[in-house]
C-alpha atoms as a PDB file:
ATOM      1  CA  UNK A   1      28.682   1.012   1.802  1.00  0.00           C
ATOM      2  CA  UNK A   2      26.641  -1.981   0.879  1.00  0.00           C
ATOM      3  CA  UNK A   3      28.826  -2.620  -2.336  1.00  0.00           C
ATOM      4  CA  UNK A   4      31.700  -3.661  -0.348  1.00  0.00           C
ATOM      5  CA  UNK A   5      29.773  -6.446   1.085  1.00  0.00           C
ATOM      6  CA  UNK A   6      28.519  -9.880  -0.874  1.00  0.00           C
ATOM      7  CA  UNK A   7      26.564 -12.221   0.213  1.00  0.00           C
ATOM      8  CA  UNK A   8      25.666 -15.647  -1.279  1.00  0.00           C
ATOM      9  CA  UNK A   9      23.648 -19.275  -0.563  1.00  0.00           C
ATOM     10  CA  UNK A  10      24.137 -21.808  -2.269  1.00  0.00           C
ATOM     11  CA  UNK A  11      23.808 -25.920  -1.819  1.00  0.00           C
ATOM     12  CA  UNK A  12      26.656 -27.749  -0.574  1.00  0.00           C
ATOM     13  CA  UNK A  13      29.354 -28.630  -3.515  1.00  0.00           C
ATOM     14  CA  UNK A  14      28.087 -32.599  -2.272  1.00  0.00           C
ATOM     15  CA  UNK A  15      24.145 -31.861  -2.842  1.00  0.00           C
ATOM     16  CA  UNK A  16      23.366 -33.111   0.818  1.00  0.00           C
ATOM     17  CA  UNK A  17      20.106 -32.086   1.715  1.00  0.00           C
ATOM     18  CA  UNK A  18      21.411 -31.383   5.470  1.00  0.00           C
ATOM     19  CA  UNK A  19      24.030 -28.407   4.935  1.00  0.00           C
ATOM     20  CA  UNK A  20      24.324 -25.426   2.751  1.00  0.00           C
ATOM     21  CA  UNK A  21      26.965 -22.946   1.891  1.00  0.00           C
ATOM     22  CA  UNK A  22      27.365 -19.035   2.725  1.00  0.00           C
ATOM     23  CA  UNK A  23      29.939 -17.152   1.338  1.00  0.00           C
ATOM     24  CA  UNK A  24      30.571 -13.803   2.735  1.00  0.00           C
ATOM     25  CA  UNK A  25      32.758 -11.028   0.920  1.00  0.00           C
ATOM     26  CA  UNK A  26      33.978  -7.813   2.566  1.00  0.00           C
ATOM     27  CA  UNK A  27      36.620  -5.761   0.030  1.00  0.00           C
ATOM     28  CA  UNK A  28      36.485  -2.321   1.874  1.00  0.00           C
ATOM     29  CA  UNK A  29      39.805  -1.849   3.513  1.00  0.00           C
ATOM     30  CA  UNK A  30      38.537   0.619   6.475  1.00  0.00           C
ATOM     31  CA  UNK A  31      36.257  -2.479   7.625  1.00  0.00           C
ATOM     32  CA  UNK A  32      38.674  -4.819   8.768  1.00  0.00           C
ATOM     33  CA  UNK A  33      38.883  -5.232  12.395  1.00  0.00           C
ATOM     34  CA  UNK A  34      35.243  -3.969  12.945  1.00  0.00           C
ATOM     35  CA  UNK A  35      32.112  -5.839  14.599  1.00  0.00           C
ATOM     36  CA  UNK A  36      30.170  -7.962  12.039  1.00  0.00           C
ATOM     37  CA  UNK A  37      27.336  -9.844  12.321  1.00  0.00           C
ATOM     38  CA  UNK A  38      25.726 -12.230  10.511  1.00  0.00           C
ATOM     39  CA  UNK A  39      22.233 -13.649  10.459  1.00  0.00           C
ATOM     40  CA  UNK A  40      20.251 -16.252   9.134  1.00  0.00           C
ATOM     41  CA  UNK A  41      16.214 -15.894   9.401  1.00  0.00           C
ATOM     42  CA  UNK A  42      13.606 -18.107   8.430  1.00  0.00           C
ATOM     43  CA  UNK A  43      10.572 -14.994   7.223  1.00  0.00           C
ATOM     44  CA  UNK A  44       7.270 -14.940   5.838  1.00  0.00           C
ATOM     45  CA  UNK A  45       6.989 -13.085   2.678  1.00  0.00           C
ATOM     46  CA  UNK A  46       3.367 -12.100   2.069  1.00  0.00           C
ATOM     47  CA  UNK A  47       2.942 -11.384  -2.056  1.00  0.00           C
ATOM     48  CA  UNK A  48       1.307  -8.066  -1.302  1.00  0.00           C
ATOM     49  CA  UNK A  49       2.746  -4.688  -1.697  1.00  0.00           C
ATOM     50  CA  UNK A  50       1.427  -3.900   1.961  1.00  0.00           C
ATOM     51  CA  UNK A  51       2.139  -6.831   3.484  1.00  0.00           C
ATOM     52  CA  UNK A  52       2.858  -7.701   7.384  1.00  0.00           C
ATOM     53  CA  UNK A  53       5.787  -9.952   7.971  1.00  0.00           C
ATOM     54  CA  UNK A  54       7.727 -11.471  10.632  1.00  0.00           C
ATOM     55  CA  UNK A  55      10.797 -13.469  11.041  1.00  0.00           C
ATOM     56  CA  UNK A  56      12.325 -16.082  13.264  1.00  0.00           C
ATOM     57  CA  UNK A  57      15.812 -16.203  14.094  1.00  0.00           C
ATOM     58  CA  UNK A  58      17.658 -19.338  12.709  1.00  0.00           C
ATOM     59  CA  UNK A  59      21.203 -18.791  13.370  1.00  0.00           C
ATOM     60  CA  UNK A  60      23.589 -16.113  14.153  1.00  0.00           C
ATOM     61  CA  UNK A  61      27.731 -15.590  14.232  1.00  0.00           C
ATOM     62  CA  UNK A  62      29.380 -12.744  15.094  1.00  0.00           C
ATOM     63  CA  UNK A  63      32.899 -12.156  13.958  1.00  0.00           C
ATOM     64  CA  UNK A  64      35.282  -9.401  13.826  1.00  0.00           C
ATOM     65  CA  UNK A  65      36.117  -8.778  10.380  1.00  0.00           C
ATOM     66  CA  UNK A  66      40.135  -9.579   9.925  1.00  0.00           C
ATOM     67  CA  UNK A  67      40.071 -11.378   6.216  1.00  0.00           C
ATOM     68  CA  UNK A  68      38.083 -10.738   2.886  1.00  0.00           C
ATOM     69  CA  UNK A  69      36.130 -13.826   2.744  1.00  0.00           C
ATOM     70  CA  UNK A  70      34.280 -15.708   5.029  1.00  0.00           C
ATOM     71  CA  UNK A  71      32.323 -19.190   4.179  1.00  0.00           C
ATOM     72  CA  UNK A  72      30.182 -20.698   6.985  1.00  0.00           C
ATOM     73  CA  UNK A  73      28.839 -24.095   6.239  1.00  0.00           C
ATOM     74  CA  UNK A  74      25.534 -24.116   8.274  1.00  0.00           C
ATOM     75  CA  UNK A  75      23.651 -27.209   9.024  1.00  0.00           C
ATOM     76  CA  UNK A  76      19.876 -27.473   8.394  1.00  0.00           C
ATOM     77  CA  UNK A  77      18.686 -30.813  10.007  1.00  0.00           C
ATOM     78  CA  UNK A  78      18.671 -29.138  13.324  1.00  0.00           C
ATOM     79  CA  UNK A  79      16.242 -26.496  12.031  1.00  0.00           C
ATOM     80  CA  UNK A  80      12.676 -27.014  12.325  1.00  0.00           C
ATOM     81  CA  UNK A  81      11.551 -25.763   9.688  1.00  0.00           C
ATOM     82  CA  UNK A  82      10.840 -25.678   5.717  1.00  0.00           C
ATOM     83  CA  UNK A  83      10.619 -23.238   2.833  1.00  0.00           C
ATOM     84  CA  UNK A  84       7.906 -22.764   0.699  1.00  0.00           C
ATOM     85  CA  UNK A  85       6.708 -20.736  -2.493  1.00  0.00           C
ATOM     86  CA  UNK A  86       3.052 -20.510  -2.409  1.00  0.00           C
ATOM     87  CA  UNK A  87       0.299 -18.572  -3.935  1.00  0.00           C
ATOM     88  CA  UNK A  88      -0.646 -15.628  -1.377  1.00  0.00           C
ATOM     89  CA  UNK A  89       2.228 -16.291   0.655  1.00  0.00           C
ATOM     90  CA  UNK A  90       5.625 -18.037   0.672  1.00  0.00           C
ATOM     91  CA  UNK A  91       8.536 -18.889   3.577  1.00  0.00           C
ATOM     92  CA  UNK A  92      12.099 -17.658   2.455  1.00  0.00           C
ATOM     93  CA  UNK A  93      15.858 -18.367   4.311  1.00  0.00           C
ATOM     94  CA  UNK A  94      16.773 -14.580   4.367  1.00  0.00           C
ATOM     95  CA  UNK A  95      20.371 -13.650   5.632  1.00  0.00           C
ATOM     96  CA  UNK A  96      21.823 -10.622   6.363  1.00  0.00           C
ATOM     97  CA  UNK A  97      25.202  -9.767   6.722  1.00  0.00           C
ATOM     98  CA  UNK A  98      26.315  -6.095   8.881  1.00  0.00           C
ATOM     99  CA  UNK A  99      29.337  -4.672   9.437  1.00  0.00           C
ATOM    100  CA  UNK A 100      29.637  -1.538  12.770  1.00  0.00           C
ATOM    101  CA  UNK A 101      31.563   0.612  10.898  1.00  0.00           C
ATOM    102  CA  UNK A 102      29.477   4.165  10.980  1.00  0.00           C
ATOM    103  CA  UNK A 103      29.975   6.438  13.608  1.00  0.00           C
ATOM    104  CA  UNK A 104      26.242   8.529  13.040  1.00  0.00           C
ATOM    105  CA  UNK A 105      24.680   7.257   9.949  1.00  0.00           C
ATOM    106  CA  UNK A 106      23.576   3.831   9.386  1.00  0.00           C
ATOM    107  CA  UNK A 107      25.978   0.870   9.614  1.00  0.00           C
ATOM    108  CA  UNK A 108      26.975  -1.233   6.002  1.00  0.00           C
ATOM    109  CA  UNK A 109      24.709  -3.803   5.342  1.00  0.00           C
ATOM    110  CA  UNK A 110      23.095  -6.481   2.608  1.00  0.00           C
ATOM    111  CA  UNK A 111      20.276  -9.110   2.327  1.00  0.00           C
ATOM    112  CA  UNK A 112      20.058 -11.790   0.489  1.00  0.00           C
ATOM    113  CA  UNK A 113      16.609 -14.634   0.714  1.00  0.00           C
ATOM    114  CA  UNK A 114      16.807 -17.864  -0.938  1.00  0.00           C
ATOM    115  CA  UNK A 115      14.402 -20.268  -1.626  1.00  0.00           C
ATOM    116  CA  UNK A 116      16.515 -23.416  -0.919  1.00  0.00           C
ATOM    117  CA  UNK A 117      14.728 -26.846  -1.061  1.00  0.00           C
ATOM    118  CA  UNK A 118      14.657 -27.971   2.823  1.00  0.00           C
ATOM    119  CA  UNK A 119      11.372 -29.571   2.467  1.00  0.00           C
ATOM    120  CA  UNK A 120       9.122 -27.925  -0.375  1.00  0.00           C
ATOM    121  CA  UNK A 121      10.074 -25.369  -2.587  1.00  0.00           C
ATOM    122  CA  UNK A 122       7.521 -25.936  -5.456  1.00  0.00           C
ATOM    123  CA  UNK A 123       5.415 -23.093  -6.725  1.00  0.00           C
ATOM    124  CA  UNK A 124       2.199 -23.007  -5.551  1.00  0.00           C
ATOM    125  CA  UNK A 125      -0.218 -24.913  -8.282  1.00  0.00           C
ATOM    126  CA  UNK A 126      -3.386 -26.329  -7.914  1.00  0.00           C
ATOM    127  CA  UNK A 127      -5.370 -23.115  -6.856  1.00  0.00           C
ATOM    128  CA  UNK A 128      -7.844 -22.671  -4.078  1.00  0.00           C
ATOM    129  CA  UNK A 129      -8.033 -25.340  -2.898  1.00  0.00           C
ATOM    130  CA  UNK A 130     -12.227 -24.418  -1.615  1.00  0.00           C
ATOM    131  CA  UNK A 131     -13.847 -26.155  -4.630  1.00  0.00           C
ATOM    132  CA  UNK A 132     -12.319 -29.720  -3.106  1.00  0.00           C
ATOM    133  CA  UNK A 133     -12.954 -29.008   0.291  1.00  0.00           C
ATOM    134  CA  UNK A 134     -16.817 -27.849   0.129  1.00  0.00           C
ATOM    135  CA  UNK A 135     -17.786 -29.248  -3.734  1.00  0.00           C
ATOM    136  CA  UNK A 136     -20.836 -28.042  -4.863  1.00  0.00           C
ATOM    137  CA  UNK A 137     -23.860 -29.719  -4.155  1.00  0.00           C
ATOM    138  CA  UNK A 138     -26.930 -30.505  -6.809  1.00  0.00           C
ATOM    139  CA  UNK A 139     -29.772 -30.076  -4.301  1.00  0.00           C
ATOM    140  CA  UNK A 140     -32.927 -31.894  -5.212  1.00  0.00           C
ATOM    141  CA  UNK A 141     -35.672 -30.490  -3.035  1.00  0.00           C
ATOM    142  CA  UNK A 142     -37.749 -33.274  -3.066  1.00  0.00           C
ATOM    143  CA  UNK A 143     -35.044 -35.885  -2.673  1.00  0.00           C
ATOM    144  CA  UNK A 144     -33.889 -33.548   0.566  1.00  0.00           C
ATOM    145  CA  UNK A 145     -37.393 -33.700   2.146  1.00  0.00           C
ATOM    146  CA  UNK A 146     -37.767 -37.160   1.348  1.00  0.00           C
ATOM    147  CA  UNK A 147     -34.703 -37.416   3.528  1.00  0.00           C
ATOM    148  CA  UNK A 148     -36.234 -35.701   6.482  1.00  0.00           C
ATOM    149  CA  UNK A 149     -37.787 -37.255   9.601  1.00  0.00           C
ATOM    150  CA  UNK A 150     -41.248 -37.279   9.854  1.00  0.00           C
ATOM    151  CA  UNK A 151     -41.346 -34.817  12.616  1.00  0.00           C
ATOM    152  CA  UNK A 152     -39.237 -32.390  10.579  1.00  0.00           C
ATOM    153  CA  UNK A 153     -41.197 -33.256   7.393  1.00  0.00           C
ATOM    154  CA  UNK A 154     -44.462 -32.469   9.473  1.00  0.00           C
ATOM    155  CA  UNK A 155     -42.599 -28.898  11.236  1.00  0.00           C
ATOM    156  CA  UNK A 156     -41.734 -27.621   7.845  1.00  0.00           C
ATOM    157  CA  UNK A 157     -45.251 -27.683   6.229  1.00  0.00           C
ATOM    158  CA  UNK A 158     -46.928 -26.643   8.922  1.00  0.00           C
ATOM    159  CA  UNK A 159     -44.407 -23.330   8.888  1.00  0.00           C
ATOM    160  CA  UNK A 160     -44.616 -23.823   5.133  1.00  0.00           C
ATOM    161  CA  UNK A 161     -48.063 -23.264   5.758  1.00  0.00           C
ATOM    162  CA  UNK A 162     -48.449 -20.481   8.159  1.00  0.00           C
ATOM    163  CA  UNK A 163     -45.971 -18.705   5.459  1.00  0.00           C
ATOM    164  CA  UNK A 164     -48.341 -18.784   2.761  1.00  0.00           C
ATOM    165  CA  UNK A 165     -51.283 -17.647   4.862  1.00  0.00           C
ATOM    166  CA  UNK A 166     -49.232 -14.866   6.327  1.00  0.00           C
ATOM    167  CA  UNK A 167     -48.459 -13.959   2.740  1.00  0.00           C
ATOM    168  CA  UNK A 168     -51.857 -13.999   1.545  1.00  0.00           C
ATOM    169  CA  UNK A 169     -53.573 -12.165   3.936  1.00  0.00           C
ATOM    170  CA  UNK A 170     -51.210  -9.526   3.992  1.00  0.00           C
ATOM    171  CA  UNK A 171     -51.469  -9.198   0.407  1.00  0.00           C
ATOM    172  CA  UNK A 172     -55.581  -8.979   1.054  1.00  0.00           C
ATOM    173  CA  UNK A 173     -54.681  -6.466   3.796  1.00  0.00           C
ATOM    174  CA  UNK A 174     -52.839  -4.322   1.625  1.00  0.00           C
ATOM    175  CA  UNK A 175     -55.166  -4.234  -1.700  1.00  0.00           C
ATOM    176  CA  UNK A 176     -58.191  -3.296   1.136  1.00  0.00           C
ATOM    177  CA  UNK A 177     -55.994  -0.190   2.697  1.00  0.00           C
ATOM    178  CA  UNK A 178     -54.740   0.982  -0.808  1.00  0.00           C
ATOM    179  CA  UNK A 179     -58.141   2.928  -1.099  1.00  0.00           C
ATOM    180  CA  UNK A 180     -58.002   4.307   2.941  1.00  0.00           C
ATOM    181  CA  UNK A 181     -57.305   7.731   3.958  1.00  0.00           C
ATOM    182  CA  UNK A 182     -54.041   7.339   5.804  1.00  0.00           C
ATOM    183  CA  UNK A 183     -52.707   3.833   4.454  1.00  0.00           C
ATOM    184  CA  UNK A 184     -48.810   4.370   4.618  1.00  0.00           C
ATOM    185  CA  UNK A 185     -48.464   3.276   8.190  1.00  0.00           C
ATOM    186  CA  UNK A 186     -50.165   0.178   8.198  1.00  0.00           C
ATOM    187  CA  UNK A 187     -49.217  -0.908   4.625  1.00  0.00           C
ATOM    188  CA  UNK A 188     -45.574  -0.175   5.488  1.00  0.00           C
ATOM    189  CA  UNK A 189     -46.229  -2.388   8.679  1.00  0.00           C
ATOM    190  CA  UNK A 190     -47.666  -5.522   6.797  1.00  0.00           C
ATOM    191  CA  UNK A 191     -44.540  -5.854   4.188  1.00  0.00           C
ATOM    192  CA  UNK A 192     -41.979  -5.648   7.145  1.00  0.00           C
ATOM    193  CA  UNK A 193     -44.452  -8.314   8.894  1.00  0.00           C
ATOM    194  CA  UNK A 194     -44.275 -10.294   4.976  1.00  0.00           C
ATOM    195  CA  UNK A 195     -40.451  -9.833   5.096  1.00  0.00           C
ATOM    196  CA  UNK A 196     -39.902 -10.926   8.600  1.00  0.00           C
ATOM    197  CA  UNK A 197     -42.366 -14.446   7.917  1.00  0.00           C
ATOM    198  CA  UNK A 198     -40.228 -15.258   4.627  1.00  0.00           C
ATOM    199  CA  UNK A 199     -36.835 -14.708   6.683  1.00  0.00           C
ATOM    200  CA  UNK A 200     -37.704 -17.416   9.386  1.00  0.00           C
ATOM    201  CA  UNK A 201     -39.383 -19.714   6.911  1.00  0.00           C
ATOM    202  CA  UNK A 202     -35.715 -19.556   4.799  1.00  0.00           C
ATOM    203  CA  UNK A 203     -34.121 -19.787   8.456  1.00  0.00           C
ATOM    204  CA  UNK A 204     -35.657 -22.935   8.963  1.00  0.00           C
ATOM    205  CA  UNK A 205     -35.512 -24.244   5.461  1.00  0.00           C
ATOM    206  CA  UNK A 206     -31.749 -23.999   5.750  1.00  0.00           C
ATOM    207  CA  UNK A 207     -31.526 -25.200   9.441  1.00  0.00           C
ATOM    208  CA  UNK A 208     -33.475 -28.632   8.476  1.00  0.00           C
ATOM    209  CA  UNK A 209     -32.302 -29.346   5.326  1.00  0.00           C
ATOM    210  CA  UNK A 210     -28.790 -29.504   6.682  1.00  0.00           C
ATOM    211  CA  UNK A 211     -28.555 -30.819  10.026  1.00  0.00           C
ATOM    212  CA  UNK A 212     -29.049 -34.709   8.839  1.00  0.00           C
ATOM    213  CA  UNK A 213     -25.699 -35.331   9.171  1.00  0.00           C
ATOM    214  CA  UNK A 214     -23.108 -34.397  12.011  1.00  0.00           C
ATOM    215  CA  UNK A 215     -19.420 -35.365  11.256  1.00  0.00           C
ATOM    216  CA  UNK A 216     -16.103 -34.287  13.753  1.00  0.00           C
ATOM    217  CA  UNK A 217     -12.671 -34.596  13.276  1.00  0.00           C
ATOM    218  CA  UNK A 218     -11.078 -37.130  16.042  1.00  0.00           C
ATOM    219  CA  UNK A 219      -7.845 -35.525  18.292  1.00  0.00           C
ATOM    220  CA  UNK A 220      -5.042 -36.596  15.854  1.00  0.00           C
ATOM    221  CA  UNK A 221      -1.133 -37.198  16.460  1.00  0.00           C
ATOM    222  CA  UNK A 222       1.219 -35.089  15.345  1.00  0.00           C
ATOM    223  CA  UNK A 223       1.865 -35.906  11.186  1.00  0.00           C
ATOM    224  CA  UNK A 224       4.404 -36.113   9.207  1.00  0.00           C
ATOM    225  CA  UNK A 225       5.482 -37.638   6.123  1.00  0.00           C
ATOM    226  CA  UNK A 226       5.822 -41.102   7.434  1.00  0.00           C
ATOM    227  CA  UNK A 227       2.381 -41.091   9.317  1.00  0.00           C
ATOM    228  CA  UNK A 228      -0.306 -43.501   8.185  1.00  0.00           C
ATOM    229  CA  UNK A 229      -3.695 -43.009   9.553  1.00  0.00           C
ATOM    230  CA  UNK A 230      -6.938 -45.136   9.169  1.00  0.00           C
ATOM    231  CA  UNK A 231      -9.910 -43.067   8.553  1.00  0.00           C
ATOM    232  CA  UNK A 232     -11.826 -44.293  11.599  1.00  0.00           C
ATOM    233  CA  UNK A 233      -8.424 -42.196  13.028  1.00  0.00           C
ATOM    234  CA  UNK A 234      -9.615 -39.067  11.502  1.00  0.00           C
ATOM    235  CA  UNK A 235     -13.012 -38.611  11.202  1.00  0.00           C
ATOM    236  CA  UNK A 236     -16.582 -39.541  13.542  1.00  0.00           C
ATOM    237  CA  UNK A 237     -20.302 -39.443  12.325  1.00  0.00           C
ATOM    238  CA  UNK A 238     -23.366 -39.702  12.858  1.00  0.00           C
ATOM    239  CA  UNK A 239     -26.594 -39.671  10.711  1.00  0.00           C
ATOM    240  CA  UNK A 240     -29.717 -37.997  11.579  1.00  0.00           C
ATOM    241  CA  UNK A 241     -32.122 -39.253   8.942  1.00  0.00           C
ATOM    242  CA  UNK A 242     -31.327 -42.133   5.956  1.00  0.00           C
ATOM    243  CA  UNK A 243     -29.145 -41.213   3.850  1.00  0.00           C
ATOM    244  CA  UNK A 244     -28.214 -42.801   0.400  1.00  0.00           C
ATOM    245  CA  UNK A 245     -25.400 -42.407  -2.262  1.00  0.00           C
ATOM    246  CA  UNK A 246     -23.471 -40.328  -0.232  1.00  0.00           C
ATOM    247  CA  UNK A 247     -19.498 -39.804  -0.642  1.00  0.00           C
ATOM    248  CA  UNK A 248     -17.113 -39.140   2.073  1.00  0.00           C
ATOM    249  CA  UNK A 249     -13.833 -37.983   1.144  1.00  0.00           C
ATOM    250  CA  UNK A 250     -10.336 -36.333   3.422  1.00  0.00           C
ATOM    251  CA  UNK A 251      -9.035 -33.585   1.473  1.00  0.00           C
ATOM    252  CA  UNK A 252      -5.502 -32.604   2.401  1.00  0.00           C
ATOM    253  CA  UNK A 253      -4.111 -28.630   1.848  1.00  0.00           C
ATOM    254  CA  UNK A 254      -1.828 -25.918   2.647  1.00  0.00           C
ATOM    255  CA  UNK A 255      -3.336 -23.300   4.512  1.00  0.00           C
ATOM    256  CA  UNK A 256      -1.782 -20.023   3.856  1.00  0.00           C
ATOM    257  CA  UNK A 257      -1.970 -17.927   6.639  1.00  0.00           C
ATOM    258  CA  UNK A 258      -0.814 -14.023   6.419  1.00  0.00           C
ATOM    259  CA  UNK A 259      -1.848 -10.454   7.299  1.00  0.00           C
ATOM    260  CA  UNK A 260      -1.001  -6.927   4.973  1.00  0.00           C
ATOM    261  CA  UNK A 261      -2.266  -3.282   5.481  1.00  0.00           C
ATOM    262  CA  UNK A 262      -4.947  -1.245   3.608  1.00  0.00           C
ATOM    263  CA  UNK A 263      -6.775   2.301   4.298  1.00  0.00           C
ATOM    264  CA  UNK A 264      -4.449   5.305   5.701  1.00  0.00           C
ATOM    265  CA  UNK A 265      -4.544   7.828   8.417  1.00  0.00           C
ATOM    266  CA  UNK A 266      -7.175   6.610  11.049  1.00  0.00           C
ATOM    267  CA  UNK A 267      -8.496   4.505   8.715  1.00  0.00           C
ATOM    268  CA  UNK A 268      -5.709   2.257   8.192  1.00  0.00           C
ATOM    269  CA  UNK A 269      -5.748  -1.564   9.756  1.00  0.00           C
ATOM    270  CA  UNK A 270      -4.430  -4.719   9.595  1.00  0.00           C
ATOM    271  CA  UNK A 271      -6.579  -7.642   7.396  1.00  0.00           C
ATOM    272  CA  UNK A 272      -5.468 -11.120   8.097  1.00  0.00           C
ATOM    273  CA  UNK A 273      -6.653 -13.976   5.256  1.00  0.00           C
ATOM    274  CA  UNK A 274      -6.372 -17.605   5.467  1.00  0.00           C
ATOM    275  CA  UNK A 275      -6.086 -19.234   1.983  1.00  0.00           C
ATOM    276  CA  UNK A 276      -6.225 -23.296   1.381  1.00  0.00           C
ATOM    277  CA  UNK A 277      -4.715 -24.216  -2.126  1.00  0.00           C
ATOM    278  CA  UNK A 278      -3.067 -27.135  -3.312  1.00  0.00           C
ATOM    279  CA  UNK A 279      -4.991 -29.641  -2.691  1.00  0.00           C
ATOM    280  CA  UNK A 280      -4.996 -33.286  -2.452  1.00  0.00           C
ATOM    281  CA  UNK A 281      -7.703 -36.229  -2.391  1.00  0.00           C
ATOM    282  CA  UNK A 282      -6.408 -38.671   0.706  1.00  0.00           C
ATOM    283  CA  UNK A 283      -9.329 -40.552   0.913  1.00  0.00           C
ATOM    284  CA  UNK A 284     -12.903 -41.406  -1.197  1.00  0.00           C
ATOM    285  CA  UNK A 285     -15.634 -43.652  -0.947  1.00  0.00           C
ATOM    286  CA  UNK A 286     -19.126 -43.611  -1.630  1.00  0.00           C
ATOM    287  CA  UNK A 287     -21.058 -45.348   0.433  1.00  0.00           C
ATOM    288  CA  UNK A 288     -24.740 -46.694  -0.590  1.00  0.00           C
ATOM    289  CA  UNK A 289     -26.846 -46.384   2.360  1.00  0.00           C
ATOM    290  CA  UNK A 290     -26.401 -44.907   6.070  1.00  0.00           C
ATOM    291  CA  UNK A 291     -29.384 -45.586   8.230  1.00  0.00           C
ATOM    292  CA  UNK A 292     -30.687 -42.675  10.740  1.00  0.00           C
ATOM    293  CA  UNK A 293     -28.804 -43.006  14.051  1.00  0.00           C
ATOM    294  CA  UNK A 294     -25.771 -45.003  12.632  1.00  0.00           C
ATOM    295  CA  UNK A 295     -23.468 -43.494  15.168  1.00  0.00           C
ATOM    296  CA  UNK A 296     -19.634 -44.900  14.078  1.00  0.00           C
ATOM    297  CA  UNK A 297     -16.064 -43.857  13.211  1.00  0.00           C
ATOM    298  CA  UNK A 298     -15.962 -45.256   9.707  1.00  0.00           C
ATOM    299  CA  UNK A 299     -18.691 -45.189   7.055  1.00  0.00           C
ATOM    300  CA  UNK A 300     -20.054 -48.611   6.284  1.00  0.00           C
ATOM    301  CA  UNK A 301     -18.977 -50.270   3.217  1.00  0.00           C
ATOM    302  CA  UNK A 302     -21.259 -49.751   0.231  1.00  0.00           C
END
């Protein structure tokens, strides 16, 4: 008998960000004097038609029901917590409102969510948030091996070189056993060797060519919206080789976190994702030069 129950949320009549109304609404006669309960949840609501959520308790009353309406005025500053409306995933008040009044089937209930402003209830803009976090770089290849130490310059051509002559001589090998009886074997053999020499010279490409710079976020206070930081607060370096016209920059974001359900039968299982979107530029500067070995918690000034 869900119809014989309303629920509603609404603001408080004086707009105070610290309370909010519920009014409750029970017209079925044969309820009165039964067990209600009422229930306020803070939830996750993943925006997938699978989706796993959970929910944490807020605040409960339990009444029995012995008038028609009911409004609770429920305070919010003791609540720690917010709502949100994001992109992938969003936080919602949802309240429920059940009456005991079946004797087998299931009892009379109703839900309602709301997506009331306690802290943030804008919709999520600003997409993923990736493109901010980890720009793309224009990689010169000579400007990145002019920015290697000599020892690394010297260690990559020598491998650079053993490559090539890998490379070549295999290819000789292979043209010279083309014409042999039984050439599959061996032929098959020097193009896994090929394969296996261009995989480690690519492994070590990518190995040099970014370890020139080693950067660590610094243990950090709790934050909130009254926390100001310096960036020597945030962030540690240190350079392995010179480095010139680089830009460091603190990109802020909501992470949203969530898990939903694909596959069935055996096959079905749980896939968690972890979004960032929104986000915002705290902090830029380019700085002109960093010397090799500058070890320090704040970039020099350009």
């Amino acid at each position: 008998m869900a119809d014989d129950l309303h629920l509603s949320i609404r603001p408080d009549v004086d707009f105070r960000p610290t309370f909010f109304i519920v009014d409750l609404k029970i017209t079925n006669p044969k309820m009165m004097g039964k067990k209600a309960e009422f229930k306020l949840d803070l939830a996750s609501d993943v925006h997938d038609s699978s989706a796993v959520n959970d929910a944490k308790n807020l605040y409960a009353h339990n009444f029995t029901v012995d008038r028609t309406e009911y409004q609770l005025k429920i305070p919010t500053d003791s609540f720690d917590c917010f709502t949100y409306k994001g992109t992938h995933a969003s936080i919602v008040l949802r309240a429920n409102l059940k009456v005991d009044d079946a004797w087998i089937l299931k009892d009379s209930e109703v839900s309602r969510t709301a997506q009331l402003k306690l802290v943030d209830a804008r919709t999520g803009g600003g997409g993923d948030a990736s493109a901010e976090i980890d720009p793309f770089d224009k990689v010169q290849f000579s400007k990145n091996f002019n920015a290697l130490s000599s020892d690394r310059k010297l260690a990559f051509v020598l491998l650079s070189l053993f490559c090539v002559i890998a490379g070549v001589w295999g290819s000789i090998a292979i043209w010279k056993l083309r014409d042999s009886d039984e050439p599959g074997g061996a032929i098959v053999g020097i193009i896994v060797l090929i394969v296996v020499v261009c995989v480690l010279w690519v492994w070590f490409k990518n190995k040099q060519f970014k370890s020139y710079m080693k950067v660590a976020l610094q243990p950090m206070p709790a934050i909130t919206r009254n926390t100001r930081l310096k960036i020597s607060q945030l962030i540690s370096g240190k350079s392995e080789v010179d480095l010139k016209n680089m830009t460091l920059r603190v990109v802020a974001c909501n992470m949203e976190k969530g898990q939903y359900v694909r596959g069935s039968g055996t096959n079905r299982r749980t896939v968690s994702f972890e979004e960032p979107v929104r986000p915002i530029i705290l902090y830029s500067e380019k700085v002109s030069r960093i010397p090799s070995g500058k070890s320090s918690h704040s970039p020099p000034s350009p």
